[in-house]
C-alpha atoms as a PDB file:
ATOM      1  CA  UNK A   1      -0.055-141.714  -8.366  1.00  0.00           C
ATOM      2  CA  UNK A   2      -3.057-142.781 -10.377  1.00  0.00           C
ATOM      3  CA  UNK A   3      -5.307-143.647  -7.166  1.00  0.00           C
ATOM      4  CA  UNK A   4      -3.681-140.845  -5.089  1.00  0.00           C
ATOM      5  CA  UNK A   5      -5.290-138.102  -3.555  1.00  0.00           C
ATOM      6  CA  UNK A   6      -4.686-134.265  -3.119  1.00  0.00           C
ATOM      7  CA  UNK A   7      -4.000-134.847   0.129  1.00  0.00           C
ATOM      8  CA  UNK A   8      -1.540-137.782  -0.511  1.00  0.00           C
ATOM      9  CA  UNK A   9      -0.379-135.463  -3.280  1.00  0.00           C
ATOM     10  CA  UNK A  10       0.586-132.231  -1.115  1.00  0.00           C
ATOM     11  CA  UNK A  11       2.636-134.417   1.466  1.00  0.00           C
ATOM     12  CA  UNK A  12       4.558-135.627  -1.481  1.00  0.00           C
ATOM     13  CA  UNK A  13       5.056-132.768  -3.505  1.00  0.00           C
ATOM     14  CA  UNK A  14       3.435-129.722  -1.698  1.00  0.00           C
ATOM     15  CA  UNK A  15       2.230-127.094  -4.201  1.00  0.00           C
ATOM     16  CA  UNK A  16       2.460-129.396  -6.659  1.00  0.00           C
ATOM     17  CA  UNK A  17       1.273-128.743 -10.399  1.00  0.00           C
ATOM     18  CA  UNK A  18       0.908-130.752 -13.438  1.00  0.00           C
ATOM     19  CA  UNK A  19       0.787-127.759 -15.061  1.00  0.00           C
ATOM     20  CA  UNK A  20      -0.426-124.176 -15.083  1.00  0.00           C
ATOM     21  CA  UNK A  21      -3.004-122.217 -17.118  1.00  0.00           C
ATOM     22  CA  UNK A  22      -2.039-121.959 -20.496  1.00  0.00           C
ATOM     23  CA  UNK A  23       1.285-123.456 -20.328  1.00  0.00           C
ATOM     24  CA  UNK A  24       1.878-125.984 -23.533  1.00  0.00           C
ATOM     25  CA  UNK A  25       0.737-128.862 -21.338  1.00  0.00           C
ATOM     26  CA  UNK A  26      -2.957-127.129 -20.728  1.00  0.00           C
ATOM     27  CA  UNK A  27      -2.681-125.482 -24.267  1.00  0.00           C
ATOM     28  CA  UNK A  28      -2.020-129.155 -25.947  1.00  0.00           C
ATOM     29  CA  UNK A  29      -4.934-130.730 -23.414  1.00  0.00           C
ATOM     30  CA  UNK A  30      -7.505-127.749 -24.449  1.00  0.00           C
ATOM     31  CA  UNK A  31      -6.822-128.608 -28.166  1.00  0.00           C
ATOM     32  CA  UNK A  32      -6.762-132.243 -27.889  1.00  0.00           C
ATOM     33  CA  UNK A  33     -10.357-131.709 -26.542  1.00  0.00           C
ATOM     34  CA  UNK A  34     -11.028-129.158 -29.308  1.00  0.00           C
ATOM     35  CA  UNK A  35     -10.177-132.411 -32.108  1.00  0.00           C
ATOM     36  CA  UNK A  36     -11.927-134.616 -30.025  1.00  0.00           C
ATOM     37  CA  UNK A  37     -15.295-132.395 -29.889  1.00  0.00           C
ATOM     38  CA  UNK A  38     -15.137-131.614 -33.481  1.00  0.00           C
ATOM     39  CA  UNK A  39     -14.523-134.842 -35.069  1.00  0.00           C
ATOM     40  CA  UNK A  40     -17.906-135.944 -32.989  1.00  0.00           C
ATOM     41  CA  UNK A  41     -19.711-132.952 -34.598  1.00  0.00           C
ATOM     42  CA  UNK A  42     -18.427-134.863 -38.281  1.00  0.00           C
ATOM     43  CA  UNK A  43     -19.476-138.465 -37.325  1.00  0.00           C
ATOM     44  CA  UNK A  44     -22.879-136.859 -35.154  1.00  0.00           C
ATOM     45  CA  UNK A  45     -23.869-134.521 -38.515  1.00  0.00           C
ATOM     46  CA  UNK A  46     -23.625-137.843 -41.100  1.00  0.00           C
ATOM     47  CA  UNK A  47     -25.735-140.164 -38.882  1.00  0.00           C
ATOM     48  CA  UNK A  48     -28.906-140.613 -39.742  1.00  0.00           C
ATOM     49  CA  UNK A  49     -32.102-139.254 -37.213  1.00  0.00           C
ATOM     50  CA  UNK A  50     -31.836-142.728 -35.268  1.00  0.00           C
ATOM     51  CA  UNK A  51     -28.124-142.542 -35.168  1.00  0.00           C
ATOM     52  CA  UNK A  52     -28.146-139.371 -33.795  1.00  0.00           C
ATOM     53  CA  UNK A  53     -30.246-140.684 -30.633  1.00  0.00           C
ATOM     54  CA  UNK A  54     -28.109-144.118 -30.285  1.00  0.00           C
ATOM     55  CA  UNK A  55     -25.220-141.279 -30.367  1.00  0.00           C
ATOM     56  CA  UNK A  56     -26.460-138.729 -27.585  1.00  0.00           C
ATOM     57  CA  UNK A  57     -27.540-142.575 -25.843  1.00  0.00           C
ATOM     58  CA  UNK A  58     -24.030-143.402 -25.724  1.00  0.00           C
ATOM     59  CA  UNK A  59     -22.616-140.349 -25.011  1.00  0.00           C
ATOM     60  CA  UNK A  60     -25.239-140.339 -21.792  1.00  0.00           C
ATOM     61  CA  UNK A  61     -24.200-143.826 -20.390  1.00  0.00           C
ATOM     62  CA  UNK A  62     -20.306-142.557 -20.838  1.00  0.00           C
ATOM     63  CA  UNK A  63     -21.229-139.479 -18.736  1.00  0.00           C
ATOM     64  CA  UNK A  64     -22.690-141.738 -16.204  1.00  0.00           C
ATOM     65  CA  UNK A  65     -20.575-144.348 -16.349  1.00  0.00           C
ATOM     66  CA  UNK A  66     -17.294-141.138 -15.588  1.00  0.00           C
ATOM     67  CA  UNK A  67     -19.612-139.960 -12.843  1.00  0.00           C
ATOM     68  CA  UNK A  68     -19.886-143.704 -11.106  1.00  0.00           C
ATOM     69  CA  UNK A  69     -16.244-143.863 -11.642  1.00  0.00           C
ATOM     70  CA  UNK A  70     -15.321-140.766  -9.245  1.00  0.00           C
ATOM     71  CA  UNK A  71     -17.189-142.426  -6.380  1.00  0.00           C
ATOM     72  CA  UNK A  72     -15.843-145.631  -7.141  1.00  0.00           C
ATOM     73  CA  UNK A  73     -12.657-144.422  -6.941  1.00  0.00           C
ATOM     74  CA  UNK A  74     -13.346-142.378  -3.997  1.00  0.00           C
ATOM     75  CA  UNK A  75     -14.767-145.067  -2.108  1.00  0.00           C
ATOM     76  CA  UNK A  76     -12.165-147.450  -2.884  1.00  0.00           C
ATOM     77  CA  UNK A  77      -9.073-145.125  -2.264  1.00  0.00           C
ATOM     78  CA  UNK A  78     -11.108-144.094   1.112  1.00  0.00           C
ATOM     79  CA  UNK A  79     -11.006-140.677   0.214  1.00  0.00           C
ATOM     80  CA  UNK A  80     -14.897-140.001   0.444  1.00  0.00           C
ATOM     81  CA  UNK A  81     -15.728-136.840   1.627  1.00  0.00           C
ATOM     82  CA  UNK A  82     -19.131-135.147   1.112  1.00  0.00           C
ATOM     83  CA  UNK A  83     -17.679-132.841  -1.850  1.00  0.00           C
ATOM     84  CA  UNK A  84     -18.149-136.131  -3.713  1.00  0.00           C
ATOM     85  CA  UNK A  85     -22.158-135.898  -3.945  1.00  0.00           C
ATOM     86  CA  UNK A  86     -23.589-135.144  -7.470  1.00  0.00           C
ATOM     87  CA  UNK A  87     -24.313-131.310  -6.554  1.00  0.00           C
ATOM     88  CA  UNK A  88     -22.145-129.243  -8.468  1.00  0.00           C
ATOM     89  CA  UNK A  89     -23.468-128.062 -11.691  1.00  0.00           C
ATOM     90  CA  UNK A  90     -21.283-130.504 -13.694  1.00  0.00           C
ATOM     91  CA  UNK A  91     -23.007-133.148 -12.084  1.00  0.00           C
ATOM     92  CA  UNK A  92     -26.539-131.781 -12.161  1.00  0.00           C
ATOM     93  CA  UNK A  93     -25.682-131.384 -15.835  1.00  0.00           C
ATOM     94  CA  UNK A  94     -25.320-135.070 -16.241  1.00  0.00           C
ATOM     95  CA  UNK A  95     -28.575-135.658 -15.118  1.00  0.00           C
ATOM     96  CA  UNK A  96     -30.091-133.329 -17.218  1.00  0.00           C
ATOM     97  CA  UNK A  97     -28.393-134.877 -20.130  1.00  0.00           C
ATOM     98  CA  UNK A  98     -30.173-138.073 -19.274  1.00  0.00           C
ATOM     99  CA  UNK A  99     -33.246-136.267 -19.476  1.00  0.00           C
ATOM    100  CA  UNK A 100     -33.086-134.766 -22.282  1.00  0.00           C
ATOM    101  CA  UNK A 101     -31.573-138.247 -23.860  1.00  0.00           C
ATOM    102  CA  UNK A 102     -34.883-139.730 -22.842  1.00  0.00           C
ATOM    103  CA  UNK A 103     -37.381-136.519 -23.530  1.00  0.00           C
ATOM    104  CA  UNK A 104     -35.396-134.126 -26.164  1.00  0.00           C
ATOM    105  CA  UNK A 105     -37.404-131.279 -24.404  1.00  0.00           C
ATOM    106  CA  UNK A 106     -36.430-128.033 -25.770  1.00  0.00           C
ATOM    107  CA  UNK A 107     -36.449-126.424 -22.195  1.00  0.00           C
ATOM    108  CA  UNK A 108     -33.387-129.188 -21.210  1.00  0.00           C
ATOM    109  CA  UNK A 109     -31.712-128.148 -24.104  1.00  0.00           C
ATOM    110  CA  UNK A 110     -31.941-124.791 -23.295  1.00  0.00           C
ATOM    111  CA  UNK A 111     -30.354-125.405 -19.606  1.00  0.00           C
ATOM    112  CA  UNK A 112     -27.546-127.699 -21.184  1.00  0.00           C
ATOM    113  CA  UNK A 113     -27.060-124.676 -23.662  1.00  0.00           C
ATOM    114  CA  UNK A 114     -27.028-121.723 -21.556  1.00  0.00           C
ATOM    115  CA  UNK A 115     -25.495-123.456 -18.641  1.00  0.00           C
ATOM    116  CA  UNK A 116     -23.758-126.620 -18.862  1.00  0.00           C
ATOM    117  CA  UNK A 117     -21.889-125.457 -21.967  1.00  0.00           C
ATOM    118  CA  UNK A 118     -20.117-122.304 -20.773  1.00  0.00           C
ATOM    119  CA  UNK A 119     -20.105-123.904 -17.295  1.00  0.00           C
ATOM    120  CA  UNK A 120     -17.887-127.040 -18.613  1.00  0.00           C
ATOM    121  CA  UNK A 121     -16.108-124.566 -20.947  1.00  0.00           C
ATOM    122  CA  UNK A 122     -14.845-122.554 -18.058  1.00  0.00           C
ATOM    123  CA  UNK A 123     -13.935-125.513 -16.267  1.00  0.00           C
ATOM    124  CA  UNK A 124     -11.680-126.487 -19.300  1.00  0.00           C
ATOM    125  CA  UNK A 125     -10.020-123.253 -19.455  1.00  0.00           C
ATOM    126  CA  UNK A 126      -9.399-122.947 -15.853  1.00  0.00           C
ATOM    127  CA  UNK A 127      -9.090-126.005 -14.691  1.00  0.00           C
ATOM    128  CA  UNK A 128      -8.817-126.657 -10.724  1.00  0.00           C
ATOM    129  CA  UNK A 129      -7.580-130.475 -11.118  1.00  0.00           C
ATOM    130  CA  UNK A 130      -4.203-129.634 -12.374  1.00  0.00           C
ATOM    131  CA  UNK A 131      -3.095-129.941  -8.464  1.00  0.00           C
ATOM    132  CA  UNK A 132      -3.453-134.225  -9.434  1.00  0.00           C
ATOM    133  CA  UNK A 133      -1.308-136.149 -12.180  1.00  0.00           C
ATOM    134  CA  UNK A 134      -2.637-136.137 -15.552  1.00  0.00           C
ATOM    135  CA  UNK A 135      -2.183-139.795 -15.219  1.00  0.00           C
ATOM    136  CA  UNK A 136      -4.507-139.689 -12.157  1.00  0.00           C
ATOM    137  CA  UNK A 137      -7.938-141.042 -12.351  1.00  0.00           C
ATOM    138  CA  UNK A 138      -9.515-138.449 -10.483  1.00  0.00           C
ATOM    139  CA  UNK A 139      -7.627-135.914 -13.096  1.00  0.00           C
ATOM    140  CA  UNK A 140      -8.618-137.921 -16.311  1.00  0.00           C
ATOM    141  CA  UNK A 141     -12.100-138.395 -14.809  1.00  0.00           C
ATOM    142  CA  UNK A 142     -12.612-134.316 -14.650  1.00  0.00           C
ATOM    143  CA  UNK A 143     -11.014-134.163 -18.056  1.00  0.00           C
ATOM    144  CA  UNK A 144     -13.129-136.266 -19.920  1.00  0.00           C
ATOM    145  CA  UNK A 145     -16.482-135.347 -17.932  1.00  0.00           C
ATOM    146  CA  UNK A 146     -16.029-131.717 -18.534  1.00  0.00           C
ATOM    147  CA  UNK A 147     -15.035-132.597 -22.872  1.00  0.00           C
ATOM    148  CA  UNK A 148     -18.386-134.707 -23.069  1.00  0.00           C
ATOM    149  CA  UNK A 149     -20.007-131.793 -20.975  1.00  0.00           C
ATOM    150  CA  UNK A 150     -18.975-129.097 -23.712  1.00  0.00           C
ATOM    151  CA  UNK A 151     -19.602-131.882 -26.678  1.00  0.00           C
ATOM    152  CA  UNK A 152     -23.538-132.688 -25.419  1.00  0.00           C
ATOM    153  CA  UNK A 153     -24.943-128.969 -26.015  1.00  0.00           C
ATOM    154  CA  UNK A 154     -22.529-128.749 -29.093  1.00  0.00           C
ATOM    155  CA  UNK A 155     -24.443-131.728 -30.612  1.00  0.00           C
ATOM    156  CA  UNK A 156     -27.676-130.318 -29.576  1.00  0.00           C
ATOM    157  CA  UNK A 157     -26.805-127.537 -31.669  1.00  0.00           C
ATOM    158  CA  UNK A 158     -25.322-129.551 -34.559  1.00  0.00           C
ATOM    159  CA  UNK A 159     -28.937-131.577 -34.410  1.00  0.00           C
ATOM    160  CA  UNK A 160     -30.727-128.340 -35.270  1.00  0.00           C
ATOM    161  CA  UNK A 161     -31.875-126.915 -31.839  1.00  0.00           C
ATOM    162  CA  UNK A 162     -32.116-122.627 -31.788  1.00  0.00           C
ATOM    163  CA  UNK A 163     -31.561-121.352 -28.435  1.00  0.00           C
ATOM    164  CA  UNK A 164     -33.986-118.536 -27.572  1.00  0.00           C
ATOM    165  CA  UNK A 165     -33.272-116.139 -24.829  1.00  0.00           C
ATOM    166  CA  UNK A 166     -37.292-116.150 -24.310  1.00  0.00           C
ATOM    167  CA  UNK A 167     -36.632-119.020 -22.143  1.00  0.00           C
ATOM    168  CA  UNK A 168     -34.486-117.915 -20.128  1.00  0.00           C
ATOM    169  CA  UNK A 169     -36.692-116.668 -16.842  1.00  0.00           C
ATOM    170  CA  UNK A 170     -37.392-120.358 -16.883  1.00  0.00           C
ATOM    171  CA  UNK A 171     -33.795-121.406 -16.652  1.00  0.00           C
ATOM    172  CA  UNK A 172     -32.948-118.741 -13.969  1.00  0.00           C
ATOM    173  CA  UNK A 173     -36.271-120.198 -12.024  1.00  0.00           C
ATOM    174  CA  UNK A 174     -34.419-123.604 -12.256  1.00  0.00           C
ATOM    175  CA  UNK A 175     -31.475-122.323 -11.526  1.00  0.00           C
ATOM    176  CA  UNK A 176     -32.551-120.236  -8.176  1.00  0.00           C
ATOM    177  CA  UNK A 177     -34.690-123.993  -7.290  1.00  0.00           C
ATOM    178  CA  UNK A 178     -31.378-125.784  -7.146  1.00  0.00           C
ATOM    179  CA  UNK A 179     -28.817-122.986  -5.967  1.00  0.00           C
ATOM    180  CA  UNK A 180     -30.646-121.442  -2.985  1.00  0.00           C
ATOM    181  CA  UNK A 181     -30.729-124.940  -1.429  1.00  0.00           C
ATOM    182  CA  UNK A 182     -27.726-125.883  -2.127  1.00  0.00           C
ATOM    183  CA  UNK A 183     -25.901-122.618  -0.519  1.00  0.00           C
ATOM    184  CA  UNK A 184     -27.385-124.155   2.379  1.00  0.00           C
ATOM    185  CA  UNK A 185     -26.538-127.299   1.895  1.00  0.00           C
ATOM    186  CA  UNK A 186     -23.030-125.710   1.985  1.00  0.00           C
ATOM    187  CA  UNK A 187     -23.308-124.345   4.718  1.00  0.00           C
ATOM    188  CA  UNK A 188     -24.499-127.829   6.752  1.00  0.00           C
ATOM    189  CA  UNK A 189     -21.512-129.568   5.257  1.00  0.00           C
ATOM    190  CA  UNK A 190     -18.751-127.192   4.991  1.00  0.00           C
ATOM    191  CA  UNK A 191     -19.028-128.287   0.810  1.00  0.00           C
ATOM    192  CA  UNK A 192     -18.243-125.638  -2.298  1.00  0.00           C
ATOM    193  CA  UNK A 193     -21.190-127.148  -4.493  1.00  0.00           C
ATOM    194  CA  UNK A 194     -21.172-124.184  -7.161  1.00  0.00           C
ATOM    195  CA  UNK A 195     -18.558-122.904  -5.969  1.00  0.00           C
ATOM    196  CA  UNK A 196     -20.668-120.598  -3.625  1.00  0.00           C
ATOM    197  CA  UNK A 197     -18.690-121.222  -0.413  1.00  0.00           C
ATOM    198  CA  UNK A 198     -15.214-120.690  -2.154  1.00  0.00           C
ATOM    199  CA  UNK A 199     -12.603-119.379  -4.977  1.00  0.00           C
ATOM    200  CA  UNK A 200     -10.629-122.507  -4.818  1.00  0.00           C
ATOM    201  CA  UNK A 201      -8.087-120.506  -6.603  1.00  0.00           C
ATOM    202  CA  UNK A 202     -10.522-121.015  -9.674  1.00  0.00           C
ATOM    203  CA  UNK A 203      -8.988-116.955 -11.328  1.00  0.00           C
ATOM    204  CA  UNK A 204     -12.419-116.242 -12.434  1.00  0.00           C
ATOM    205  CA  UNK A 205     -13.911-116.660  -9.158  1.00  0.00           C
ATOM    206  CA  UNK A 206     -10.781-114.778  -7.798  1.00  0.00           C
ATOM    207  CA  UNK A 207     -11.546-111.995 -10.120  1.00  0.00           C
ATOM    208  CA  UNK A 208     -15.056-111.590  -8.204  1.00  0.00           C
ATOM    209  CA  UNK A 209     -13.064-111.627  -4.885  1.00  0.00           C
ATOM    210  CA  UNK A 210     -10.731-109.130  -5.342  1.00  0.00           C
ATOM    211  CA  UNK A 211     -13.919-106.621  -6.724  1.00  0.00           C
ATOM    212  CA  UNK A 212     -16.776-108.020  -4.109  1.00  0.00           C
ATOM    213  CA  UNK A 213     -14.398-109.613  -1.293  1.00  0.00           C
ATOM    214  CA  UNK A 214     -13.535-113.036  -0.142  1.00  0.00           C
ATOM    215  CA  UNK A 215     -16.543-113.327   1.681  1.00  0.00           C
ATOM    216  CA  UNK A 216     -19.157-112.145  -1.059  1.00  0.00           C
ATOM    217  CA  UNK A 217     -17.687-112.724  -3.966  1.00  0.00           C
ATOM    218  CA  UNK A 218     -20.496-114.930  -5.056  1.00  0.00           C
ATOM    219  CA  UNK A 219     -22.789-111.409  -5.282  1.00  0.00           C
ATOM    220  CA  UNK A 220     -20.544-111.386  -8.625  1.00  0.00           C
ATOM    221  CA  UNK A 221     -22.006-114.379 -10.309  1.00  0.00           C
ATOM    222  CA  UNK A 222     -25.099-113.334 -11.810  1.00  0.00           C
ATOM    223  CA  UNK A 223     -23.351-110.570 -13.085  1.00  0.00           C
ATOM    224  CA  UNK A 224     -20.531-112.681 -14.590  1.00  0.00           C
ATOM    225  CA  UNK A 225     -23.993-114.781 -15.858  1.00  0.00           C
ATOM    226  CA  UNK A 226     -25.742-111.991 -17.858  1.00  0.00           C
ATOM    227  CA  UNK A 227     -22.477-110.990 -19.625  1.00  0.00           C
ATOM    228  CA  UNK A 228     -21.772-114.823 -20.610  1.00  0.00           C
ATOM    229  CA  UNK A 229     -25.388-115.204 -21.805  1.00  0.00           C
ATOM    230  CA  UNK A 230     -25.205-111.477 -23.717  1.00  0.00           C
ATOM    231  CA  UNK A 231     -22.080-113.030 -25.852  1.00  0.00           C
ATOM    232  CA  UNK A 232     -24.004-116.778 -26.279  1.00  0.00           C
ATOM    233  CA  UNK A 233     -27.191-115.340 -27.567  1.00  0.00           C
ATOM    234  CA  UNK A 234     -26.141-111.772 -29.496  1.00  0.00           C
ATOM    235  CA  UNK A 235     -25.364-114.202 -32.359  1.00  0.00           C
END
């Protein structure tokens, strides 16, 4: 079951779970991630300036290293499809850890703050893996990519940066630059990069459906965007 999968899954098991939203499992995985985030914030907070940039260097080639291993996988388990390519915002997010790794501009930490960390937190709370084994290494690859996506901006924070909400025309700008083409890109490949094309019975994105329809429920998303960014930067 490790290299299976979710199509070899559903002809095994159809409807299969390994567990639902906020059963014990998903409770126990959520705060195993909380212990693991936190006890980097304790190491990250006694290291020294330079230790602080081998650690956000490390924590870079990990990300990368969990992003080669999907395609690997993939590939080798011939279960490519285009849904694979580095477009959804998890995967972007990567990226733009490496470049602030390499730059520490405060306009990447901005974008990692304001939307890679309540993206990946999201992701954590409502999971859509959970239809693959926890002992699957497409399930323990979204795991741990979306627990170093939350624990990247947290150490941002922990190294002193102060979000501002003055930058955030910029981040919509870069935001609109990636997500216009990509609804397109969508729409050439029958792909859900963003989640733009479909729910995948994610219940936020349900939540939008059942008030803006199946069809437009992505009108919802900046909406659901300005109340997430009212709670990050009230405080």
């Amino acid at each position: 079951s490790f290299w299976a999968d979710r199509d070899a899954v559903e002809a095994v098991e159809p409807g299969y779970l390994a567990f639902h939203h906020f059963d014990s499992t998903h409770i126990a995985l959520l705060a195993l991630a909380a212990v693991i985030i936190f006890c980097a914030v304790l190491i990250f907070r006694r290291l020294s300036t330079a230790g602080r940039n081998r650690f956000f260097a490390v924590l870079t080639v990990l990300l990368l290293l969990d992003e080669f291993a999907k395609y690997a996988i993939a590939i080798g388990t011939n279960s490519w499809s285009w849904s694979y390519l580095p477009l959804h915002l998890c995967s972007i997010n990567i990226f733009v850890c490496l470049a602030y790794t390499l730059t520490k501009k405060d306009l990447l930490a901005e974008f990692l703050y304001s939307l890679c960390l309540p993206g990946a937190v999201v992701a954590l709370i409502v999971p859509t893996w959970n239809d693959l084994p926890i002992l699957n290494g497409m399930h323990l690859h979204s795991a741990s990519v979306h627990i170093m996506l939350v624990m990247y901006p947290v150490l941002i924070l922990a190294n002193g940066f102060c979000p501002s909400f003055r930058r955030l025309p910029k981040i919509l700008c870069m935001l609109a630059a990636v997500a216009v083409p990509i609804y397109f890109v969508n729409k050439w490949l029958g792909t859900n990069f963003f989640f733009l094309a479909r729910t995948e019975n994610n219940p936020v994105l349900e939540m939008l459906a059942a008030v803006f329809g199946e069809k437009y429920f992505f009108i919802g998303l900046p909406l659901l965007l300005i109340i997430v960014w009212t709670l990050m930067y009230i405080p």
